[in-house]
PDB file of N, CA and C in Angstrom:
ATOM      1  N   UNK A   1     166.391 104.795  82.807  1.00  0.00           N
ATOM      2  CA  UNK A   1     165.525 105.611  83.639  1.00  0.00           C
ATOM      3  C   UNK A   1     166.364 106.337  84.684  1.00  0.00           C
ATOM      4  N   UNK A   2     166.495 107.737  84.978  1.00  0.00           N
ATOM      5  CA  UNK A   2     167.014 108.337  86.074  1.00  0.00           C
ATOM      6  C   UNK A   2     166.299 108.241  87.315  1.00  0.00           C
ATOM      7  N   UNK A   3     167.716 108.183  87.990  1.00  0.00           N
ATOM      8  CA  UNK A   3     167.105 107.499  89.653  1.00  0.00           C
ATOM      9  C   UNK A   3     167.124 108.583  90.136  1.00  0.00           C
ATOM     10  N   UNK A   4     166.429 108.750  91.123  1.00  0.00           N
ATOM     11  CA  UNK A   4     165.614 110.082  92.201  1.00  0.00           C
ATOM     12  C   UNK A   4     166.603 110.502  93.240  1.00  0.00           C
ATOM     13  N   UNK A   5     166.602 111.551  92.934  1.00  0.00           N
ATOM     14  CA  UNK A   5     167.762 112.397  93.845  1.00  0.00           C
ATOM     15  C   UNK A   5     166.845 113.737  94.635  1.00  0.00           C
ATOM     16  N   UNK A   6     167.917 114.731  95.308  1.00  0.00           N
ATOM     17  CA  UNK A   6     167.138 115.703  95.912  1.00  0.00           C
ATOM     18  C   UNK A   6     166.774 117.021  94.601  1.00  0.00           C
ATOM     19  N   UNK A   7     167.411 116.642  93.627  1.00  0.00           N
ATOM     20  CA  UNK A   7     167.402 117.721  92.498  1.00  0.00           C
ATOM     21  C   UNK A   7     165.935 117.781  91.690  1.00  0.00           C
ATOM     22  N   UNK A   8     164.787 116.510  91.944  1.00  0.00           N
ATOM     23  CA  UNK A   8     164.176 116.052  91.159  1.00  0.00           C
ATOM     24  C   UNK A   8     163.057 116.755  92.133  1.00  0.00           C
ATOM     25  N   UNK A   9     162.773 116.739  93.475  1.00  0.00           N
ATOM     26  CA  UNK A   9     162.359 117.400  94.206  1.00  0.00           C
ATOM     27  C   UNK A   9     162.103 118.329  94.788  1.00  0.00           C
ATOM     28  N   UNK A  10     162.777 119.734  93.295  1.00  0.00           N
ATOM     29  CA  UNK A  10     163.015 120.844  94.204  1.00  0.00           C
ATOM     30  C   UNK A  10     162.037 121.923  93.908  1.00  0.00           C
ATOM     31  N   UNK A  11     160.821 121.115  93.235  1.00  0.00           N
ATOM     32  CA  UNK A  11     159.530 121.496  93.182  1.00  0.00           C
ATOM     33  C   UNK A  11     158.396 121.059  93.395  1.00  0.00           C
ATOM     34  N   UNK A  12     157.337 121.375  93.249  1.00  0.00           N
ATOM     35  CA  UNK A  12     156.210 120.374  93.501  1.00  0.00           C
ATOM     36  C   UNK A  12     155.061 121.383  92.849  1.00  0.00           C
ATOM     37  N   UNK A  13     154.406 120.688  92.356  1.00  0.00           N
ATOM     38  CA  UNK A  13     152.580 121.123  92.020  1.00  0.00           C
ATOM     39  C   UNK A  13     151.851 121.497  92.645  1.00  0.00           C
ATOM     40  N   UNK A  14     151.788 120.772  93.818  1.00  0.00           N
ATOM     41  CA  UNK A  14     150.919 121.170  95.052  1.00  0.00           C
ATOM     42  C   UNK A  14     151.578 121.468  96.237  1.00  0.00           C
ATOM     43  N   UNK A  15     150.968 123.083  96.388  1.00  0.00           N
ATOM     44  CA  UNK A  15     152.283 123.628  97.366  1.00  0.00           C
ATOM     45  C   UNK A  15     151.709 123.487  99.128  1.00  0.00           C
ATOM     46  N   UNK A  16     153.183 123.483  99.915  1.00  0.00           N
ATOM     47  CA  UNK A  16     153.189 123.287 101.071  1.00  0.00           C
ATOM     48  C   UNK A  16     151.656 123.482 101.814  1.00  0.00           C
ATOM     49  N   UNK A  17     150.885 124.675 101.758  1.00  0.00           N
ATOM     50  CA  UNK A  17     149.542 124.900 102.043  1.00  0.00           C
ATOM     51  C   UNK A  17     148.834 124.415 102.313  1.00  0.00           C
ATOM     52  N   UNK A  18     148.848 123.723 100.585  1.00  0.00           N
ATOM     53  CA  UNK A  18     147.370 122.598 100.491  1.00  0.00           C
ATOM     54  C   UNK A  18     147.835 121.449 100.894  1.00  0.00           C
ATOM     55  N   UNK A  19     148.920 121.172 101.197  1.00  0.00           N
ATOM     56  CA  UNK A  19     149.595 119.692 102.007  1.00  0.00           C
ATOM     57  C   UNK A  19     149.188 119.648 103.812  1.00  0.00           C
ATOM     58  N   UNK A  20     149.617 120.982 104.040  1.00  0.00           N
ATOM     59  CA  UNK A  20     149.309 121.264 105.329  1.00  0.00           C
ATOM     60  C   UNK A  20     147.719 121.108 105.559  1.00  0.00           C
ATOM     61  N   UNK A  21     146.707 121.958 104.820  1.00  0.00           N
ATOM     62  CA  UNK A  21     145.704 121.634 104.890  1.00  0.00           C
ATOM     63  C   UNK A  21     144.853 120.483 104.583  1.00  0.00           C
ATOM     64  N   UNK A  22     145.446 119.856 104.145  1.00  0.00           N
ATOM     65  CA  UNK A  22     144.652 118.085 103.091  1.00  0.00           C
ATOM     66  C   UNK A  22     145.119 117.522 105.003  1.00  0.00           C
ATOM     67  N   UNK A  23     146.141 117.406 105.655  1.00  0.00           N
ATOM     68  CA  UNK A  23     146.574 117.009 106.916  1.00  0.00           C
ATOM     69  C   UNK A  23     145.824 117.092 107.959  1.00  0.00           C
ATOM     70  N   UNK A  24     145.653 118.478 107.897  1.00  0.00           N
ATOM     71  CA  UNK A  24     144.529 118.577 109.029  1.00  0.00           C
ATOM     72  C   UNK A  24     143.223 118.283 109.378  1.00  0.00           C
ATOM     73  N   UNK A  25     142.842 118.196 107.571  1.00  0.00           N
ATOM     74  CA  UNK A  25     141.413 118.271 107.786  1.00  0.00           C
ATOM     75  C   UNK A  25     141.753 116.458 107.866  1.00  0.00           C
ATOM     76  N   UNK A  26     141.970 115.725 107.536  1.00  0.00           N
ATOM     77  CA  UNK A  26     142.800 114.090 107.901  1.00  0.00           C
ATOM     78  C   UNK A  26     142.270 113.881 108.962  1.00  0.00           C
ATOM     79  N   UNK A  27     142.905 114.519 109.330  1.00  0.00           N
ATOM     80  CA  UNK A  27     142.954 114.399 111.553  1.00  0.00           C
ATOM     81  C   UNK A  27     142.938 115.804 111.856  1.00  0.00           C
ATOM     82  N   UNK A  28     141.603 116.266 112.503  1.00  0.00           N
ATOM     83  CA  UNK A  28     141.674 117.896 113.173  1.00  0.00           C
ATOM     84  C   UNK A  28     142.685 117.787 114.473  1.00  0.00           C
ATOM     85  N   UNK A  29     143.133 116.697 115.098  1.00  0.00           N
ATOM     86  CA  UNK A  29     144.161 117.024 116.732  1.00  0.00           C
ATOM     87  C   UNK A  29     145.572 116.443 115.815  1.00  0.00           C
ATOM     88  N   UNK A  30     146.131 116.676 114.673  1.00  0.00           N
ATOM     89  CA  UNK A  30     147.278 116.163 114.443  1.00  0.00           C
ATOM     90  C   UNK A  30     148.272 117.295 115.133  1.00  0.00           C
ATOM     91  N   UNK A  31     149.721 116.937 115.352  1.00  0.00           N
ATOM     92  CA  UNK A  31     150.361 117.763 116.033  1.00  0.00           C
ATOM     93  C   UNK A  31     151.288 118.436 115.034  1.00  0.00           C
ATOM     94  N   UNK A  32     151.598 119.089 114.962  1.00  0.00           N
ATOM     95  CA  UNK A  32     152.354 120.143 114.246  1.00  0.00           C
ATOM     96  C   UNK A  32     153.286 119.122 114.191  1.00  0.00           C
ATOM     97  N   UNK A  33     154.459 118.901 115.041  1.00  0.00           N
ATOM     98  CA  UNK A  33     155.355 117.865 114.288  1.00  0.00           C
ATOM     99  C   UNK A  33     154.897 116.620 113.458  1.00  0.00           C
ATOM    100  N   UNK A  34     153.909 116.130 113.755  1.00  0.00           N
ATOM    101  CA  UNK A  34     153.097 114.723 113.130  1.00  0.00           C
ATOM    102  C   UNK A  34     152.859 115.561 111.391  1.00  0.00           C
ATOM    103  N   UNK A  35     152.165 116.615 111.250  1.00  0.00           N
ATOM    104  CA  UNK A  35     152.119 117.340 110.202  1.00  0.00           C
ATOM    105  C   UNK A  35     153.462 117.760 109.551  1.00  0.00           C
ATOM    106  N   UNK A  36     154.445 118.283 110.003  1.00  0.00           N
ATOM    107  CA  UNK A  36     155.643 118.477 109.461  1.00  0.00           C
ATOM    108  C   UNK A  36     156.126 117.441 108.872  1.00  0.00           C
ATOM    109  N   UNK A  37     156.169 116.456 109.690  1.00  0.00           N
ATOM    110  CA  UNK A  37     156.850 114.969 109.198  1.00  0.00           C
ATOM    111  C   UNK A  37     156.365 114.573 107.571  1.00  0.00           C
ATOM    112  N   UNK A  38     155.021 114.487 108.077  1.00  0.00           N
ATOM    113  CA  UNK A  38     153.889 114.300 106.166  1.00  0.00           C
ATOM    114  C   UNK A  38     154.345 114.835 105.627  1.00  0.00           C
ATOM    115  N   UNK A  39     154.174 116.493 105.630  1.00  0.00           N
ATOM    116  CA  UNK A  39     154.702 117.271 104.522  1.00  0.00           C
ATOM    117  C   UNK A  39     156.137 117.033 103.843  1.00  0.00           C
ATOM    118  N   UNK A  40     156.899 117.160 104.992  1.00  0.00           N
ATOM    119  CA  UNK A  40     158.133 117.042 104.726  1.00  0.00           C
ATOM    120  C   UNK A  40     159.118 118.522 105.033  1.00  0.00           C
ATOM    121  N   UNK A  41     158.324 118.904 105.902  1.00  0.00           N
ATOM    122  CA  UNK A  41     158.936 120.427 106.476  1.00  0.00           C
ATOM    123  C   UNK A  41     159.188 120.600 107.673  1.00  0.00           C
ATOM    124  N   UNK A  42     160.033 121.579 108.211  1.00  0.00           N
ATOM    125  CA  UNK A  42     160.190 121.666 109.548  1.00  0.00           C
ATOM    126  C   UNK A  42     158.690 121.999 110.254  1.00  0.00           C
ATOM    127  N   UNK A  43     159.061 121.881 111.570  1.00  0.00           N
ATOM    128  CA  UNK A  43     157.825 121.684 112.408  1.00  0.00           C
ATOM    129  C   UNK A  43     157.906 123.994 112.739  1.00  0.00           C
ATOM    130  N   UNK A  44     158.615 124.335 112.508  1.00  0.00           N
ATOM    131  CA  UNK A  44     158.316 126.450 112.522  1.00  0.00           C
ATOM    132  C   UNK A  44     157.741 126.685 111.209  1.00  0.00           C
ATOM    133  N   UNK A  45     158.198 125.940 109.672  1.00  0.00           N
ATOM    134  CA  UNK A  45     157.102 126.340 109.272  1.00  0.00           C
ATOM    135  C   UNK A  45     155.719 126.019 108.887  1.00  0.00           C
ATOM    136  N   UNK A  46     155.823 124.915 109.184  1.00  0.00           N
ATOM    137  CA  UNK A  46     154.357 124.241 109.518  1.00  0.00           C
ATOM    138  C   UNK A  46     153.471 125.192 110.374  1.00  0.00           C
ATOM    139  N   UNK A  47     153.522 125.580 111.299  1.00  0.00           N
ATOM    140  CA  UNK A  47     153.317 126.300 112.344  1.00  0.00           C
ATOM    141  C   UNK A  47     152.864 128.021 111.386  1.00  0.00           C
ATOM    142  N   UNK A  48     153.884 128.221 110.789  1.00  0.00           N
ATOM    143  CA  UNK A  48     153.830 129.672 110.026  1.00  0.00           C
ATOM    144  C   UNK A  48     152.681 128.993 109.214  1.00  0.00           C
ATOM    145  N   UNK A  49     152.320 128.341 108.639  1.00  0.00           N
ATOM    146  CA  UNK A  49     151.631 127.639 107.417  1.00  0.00           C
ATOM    147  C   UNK A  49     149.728 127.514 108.188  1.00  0.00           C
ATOM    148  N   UNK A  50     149.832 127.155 109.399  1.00  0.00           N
ATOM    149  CA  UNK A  50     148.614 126.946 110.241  1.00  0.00           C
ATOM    150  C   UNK A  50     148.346 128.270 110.644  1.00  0.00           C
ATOM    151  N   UNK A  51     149.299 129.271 110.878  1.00  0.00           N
ATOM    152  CA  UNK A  51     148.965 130.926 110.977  1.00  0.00           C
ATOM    153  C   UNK A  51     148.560 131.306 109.976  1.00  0.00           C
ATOM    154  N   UNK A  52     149.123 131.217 108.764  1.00  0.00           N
ATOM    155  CA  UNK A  52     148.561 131.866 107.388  1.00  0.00           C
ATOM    156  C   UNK A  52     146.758 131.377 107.063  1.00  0.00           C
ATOM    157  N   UNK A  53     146.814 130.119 107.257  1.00  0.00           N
ATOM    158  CA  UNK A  53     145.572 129.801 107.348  1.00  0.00           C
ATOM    159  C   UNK A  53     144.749 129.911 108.092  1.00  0.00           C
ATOM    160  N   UNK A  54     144.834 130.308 109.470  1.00  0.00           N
ATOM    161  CA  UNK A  54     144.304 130.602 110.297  1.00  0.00           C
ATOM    162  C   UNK A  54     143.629 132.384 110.177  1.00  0.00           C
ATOM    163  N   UNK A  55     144.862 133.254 110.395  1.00  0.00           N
ATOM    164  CA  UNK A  55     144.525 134.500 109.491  1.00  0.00           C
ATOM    165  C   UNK A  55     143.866 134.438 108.034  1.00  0.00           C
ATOM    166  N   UNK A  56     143.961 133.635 107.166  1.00  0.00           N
ATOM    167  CA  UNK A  56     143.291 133.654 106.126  1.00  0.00           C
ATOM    168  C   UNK A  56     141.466 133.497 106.237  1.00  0.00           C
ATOM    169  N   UNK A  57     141.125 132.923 107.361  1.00  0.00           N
ATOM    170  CA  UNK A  57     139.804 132.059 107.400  1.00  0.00           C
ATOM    171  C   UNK A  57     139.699 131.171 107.211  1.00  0.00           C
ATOM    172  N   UNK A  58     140.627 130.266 106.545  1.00  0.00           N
ATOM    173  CA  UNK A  58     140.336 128.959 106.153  1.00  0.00           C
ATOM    174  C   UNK A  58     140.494 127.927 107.701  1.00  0.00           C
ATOM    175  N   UNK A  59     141.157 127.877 108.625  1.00  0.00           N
ATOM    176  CA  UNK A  59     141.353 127.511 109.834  1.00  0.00           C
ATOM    177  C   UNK A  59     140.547 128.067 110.533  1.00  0.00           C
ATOM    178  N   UNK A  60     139.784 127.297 111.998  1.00  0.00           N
ATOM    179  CA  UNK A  60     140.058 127.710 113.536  1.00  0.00           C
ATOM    180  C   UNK A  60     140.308 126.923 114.378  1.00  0.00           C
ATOM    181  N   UNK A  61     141.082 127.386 114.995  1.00  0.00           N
ATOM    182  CA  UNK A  61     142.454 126.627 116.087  1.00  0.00           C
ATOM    183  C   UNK A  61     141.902 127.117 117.316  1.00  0.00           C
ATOM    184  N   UNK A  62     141.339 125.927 118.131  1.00  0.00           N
ATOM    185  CA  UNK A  62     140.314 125.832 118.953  1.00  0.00           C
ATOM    186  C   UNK A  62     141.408 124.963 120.458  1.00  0.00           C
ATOM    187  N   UNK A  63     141.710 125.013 121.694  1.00  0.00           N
ATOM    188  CA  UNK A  63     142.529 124.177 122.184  1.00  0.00           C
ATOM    189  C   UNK A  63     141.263 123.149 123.179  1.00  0.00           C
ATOM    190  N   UNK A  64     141.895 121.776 123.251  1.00  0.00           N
ATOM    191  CA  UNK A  64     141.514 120.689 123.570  1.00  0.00           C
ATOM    192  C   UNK A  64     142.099 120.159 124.424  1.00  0.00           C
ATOM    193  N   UNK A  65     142.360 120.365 125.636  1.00  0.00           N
ATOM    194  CA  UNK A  65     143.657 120.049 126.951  1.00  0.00           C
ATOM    195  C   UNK A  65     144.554 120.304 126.434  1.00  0.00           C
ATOM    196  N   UNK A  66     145.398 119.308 126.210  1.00  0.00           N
ATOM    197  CA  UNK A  66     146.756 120.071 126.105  1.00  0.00           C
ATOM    198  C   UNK A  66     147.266 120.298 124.780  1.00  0.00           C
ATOM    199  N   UNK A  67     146.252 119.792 123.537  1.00  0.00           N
ATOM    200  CA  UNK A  67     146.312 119.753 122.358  1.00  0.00           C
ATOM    201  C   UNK A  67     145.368 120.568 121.681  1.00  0.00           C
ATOM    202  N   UNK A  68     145.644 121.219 120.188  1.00  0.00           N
ATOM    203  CA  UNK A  68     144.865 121.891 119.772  1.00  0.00           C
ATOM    204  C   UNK A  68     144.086 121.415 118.970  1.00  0.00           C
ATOM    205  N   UNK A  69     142.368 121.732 118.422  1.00  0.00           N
ATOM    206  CA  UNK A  69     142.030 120.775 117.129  1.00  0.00           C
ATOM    207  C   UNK A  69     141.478 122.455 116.116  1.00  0.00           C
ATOM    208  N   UNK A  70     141.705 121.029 115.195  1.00  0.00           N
ATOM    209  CA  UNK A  70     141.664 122.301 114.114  1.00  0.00           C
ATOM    210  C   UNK A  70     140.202 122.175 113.177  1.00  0.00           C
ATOM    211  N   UNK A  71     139.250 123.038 112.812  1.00  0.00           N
ATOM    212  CA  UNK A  71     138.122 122.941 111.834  1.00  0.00           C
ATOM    213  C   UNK A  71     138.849 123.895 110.555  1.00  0.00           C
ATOM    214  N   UNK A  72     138.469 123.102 109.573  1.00  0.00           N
ATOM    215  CA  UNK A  72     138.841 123.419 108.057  1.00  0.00           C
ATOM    216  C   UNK A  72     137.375 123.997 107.645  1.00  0.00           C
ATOM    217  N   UNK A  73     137.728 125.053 107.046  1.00  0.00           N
ATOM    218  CA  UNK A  73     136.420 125.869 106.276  1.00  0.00           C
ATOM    219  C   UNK A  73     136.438 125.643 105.004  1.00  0.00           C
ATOM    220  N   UNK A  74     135.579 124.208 104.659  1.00  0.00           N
ATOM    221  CA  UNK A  74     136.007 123.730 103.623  1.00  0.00           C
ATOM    222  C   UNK A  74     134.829 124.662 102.250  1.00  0.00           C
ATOM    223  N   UNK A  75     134.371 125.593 103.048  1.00  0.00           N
ATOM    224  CA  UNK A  75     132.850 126.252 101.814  1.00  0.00           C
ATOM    225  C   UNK A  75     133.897 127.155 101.615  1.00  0.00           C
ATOM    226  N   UNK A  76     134.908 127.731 101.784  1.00  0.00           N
ATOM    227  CA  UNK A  76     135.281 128.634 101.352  1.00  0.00           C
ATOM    228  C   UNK A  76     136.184 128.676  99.955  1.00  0.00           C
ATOM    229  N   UNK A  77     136.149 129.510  99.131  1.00  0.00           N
ATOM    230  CA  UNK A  77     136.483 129.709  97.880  1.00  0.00           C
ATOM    231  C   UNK A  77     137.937 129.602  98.068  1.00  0.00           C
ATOM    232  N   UNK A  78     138.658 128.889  96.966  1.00  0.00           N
ATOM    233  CA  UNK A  78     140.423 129.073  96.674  1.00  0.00           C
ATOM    234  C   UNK A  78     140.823 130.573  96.667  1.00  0.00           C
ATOM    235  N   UNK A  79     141.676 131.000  96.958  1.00  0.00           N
ATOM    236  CA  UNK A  79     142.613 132.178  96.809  1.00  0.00           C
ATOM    237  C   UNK A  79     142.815 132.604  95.274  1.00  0.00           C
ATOM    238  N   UNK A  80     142.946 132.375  94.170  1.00  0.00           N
ATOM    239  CA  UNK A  80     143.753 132.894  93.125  1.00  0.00           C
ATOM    240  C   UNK A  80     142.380 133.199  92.339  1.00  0.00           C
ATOM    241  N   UNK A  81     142.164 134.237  91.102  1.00  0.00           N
ATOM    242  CA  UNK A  81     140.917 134.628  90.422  1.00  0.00           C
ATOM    243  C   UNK A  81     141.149 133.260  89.586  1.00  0.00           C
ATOM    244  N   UNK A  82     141.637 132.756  88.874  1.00  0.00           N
ATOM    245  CA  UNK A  82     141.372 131.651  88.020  1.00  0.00           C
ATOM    246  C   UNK A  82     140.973 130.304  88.947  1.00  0.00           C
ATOM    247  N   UNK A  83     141.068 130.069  90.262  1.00  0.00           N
ATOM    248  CA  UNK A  83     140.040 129.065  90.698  1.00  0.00           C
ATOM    249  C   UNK A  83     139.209 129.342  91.861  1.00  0.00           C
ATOM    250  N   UNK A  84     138.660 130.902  92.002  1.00  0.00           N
ATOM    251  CA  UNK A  84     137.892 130.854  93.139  1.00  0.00           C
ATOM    252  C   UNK A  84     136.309 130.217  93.141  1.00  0.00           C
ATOM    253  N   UNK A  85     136.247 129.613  91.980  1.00  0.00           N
ATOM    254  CA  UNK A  85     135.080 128.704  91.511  1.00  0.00           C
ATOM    255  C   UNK A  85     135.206 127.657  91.963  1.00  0.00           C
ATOM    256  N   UNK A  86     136.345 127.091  92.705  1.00  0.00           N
ATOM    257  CA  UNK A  86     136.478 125.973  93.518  1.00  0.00           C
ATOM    258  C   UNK A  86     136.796 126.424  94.971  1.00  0.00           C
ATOM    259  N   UNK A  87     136.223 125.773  95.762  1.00  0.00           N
ATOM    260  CA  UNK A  87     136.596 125.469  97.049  1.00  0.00           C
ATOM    261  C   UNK A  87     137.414 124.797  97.754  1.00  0.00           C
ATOM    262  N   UNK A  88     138.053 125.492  99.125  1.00  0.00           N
ATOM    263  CA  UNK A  88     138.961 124.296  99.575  1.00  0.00           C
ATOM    264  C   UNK A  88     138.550 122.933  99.292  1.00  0.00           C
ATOM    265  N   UNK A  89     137.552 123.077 100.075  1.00  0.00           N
ATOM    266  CA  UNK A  89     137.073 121.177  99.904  1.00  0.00           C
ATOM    267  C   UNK A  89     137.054 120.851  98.875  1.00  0.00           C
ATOM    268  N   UNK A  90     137.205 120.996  97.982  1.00  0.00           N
ATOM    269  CA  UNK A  90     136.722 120.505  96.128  1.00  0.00           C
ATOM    270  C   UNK A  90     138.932 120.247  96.781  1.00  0.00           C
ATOM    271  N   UNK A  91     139.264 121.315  96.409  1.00  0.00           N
ATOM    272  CA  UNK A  91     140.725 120.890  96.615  1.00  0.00           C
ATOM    273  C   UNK A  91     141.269 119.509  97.896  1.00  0.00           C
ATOM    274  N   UNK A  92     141.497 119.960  99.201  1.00  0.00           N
ATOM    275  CA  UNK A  92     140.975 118.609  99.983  1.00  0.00           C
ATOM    276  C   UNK A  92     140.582 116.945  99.515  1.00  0.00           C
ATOM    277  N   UNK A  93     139.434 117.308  99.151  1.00  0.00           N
ATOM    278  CA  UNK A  93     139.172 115.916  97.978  1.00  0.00           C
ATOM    279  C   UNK A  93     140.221 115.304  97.344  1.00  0.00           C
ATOM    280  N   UNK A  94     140.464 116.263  96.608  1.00  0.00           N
ATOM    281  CA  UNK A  94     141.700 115.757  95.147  1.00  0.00           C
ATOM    282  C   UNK A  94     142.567 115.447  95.508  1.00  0.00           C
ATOM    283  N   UNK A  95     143.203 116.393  96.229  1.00  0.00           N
ATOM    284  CA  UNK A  95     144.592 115.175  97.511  1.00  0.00           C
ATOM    285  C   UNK A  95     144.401 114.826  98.583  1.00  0.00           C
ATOM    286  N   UNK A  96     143.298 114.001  99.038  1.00  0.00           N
ATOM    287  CA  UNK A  96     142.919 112.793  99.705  1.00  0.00           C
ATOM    288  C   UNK A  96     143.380 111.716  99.398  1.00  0.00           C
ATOM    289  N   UNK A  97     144.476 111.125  99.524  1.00  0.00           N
ATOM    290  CA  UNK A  97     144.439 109.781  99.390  1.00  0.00           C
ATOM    291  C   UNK A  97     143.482 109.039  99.597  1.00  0.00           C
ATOM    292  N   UNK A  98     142.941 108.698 100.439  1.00  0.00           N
ATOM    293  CA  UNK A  98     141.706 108.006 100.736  1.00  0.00           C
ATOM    294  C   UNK A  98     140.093 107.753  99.262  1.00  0.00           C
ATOM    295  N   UNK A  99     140.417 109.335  98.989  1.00  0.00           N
ATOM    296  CA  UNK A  99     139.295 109.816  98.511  1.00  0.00           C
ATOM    297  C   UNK A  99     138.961 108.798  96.874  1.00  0.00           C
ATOM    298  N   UNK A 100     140.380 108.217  96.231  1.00  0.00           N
ATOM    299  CA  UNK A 100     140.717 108.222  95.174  1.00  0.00           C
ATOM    300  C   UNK A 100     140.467 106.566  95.612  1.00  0.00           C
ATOM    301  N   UNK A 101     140.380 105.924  96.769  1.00  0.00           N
ATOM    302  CA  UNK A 101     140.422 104.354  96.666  1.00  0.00           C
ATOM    303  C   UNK A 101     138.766 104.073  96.872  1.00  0.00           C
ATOM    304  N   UNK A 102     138.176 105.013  97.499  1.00  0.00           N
ATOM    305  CA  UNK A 102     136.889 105.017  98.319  1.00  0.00           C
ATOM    306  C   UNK A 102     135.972 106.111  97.542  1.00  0.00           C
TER     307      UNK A 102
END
């Protein structure tokens, strides 16, 4: 069996986005570095990643003292024509950890 290196990792299925977003909607006050860490990305583009979504509609980034919280627009349709028949939340769900024990 080959053992796991950084070469084996230099893709993924489910891209940075929907990682960022499955996070937030987790915990709406997580902190951008607390989110980076999960993903596994720096904490600028995490940040670029909560703008895209934010400009997209799928985010609003609301501030809470000194922290921000975030609402996920989970009715809204996926981005690409072959799954706008699904919704974030239908996506959300599926990489929930939680979702799959419960």
């Amino acid at each position: 069996m080959k053992s796991s290196s950084a070469k084996d990792h230099s893709w993924r299925f489910v891209t940075n986005h929907a990682q960022v977003l499955e996070c937030i909607s987790a915990d709406p006050r997580a902190r951008l570095r607390d989110i980076a860490a999960s993903v596994g990305i720096t904490e600028r583009a995490t940040a670029q990643i909560v703008k895209d979504l934010e400009e997209a509609g799928y985010l609003t980034k609301s501030r809470d003292g000194r922290r921000n919280t975030y609402e996920v627009h989970g009715d809204l349709p996926l981005r690409h024509a072959r799954h706008r028949h699904r919704t974030v939340g239908d996506l959300i769900r599926f990489l929930d950890p939680n979702e799959a024990s419960g």
